[in-house]
C-alpha atoms as a PDB file:
ATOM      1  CA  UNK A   1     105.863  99.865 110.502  1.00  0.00           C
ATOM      2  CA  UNK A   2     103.536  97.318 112.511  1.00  0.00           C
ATOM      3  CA  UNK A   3     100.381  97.464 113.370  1.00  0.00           C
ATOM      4  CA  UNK A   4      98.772  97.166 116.847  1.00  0.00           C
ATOM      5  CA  UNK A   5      96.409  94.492 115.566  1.00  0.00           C
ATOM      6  CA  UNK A   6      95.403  93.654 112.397  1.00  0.00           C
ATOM      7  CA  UNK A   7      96.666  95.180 108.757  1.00  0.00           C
ATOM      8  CA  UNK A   8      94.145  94.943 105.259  1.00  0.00           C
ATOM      9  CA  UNK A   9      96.445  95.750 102.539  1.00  0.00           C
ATOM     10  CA  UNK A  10      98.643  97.212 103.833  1.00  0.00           C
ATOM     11  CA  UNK A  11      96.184  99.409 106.414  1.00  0.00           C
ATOM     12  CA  UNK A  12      96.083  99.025 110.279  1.00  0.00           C
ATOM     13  CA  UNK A  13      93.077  98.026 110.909  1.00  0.00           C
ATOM     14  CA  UNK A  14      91.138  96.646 114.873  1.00  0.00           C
ATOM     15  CA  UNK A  15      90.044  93.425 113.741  1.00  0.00           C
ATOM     16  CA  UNK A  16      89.803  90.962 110.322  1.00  0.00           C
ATOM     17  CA  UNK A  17      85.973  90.251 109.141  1.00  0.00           C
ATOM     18  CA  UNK A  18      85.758  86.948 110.871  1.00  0.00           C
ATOM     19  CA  UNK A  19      82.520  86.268 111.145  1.00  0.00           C
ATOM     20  CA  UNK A  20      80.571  89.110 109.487  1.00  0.00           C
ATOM     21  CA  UNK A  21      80.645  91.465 106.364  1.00  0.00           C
ATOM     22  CA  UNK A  22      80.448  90.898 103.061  1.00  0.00           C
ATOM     23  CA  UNK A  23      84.102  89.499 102.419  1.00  0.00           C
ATOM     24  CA  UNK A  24      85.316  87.170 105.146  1.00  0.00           C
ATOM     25  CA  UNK A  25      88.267  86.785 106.334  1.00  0.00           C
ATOM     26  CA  UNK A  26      90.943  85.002 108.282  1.00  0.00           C
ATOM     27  CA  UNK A  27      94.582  85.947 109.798  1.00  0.00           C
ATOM     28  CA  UNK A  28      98.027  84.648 109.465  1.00  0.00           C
ATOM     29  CA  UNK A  29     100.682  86.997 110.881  1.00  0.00           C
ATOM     30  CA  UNK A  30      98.623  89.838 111.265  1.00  0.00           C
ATOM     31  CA  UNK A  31      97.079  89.766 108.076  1.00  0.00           C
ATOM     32  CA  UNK A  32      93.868  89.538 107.357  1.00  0.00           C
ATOM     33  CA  UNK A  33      93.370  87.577 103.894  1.00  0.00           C
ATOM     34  CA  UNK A  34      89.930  86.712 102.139  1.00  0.00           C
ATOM     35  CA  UNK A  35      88.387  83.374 102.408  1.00  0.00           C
ATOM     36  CA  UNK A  36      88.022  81.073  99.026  1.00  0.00           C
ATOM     37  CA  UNK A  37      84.603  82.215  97.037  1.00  0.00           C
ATOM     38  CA  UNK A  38      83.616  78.546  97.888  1.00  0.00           C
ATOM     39  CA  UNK A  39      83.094  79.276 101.595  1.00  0.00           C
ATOM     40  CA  UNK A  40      79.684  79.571 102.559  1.00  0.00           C
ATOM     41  CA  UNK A  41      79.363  83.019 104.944  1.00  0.00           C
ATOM     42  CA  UNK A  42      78.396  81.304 108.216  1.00  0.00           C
ATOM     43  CA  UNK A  43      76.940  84.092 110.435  1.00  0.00           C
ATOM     44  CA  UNK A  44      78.192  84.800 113.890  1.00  0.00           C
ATOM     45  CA  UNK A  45      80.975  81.844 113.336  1.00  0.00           C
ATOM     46  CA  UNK A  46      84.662  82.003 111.585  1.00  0.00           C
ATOM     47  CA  UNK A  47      84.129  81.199 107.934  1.00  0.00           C
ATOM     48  CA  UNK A  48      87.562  79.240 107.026  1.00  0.00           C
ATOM     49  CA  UNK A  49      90.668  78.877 108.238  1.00  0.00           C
ATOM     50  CA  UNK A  50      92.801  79.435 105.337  1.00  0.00           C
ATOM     51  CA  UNK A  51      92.491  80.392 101.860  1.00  0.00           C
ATOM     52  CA  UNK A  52      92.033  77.585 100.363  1.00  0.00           C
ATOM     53  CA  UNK A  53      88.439  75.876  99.132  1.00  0.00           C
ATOM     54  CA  UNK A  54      89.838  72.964 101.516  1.00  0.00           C
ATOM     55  CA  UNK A  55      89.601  75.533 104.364  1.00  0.00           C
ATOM     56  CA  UNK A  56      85.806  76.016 104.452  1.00  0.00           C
ATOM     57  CA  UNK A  57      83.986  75.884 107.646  1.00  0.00           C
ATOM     58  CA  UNK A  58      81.210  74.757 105.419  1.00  0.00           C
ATOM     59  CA  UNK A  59      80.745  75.099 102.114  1.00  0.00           C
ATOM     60  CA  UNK A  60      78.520  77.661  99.764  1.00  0.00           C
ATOM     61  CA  UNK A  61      77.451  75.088  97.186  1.00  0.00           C
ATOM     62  CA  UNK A  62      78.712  71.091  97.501  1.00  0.00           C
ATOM     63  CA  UNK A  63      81.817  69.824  98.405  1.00  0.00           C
ATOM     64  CA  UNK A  64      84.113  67.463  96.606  1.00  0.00           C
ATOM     65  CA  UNK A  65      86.221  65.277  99.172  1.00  0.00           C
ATOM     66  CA  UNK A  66      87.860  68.062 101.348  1.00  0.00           C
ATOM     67  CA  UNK A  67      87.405  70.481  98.954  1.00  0.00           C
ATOM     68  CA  UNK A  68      84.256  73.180  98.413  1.00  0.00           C
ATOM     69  CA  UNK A  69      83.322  73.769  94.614  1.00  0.00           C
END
């Protein structure tokens, strides 16, 4: 099975939370996969890029060399 777009777990879903919602998210292969707790939720803008804390668009509290903590 494959989705059309995006799958959450395991569910087809239209599109990953990007850049709103409570939980944001990114995509690699289809998947949409939570950001690091670290990442501050940037409105209207892509959060991170990965899942690591290194991965931040910016961070939610300081940031230590390339990483947010």
């Amino acid at each position: 099975l494959s989705c059309r777009h995006y799958s959450r777990r395991g569910v087809c879903v239209p599109t990953c939370h990007f850049t709103q919602g409570e939980t944001r998210e990114f995509a690699q292969g289809g998947e949409c996969f939570e950001c690091h707790p670290e990442c501050e939720h940037v409105e209207g803008s892509v959060t991170c890029n990965g899942s690591g804390a290194d991965t931040c668009t910016r961070c939610a509290h300081y940031r230590d060399g390339p990483h947010c903590v």
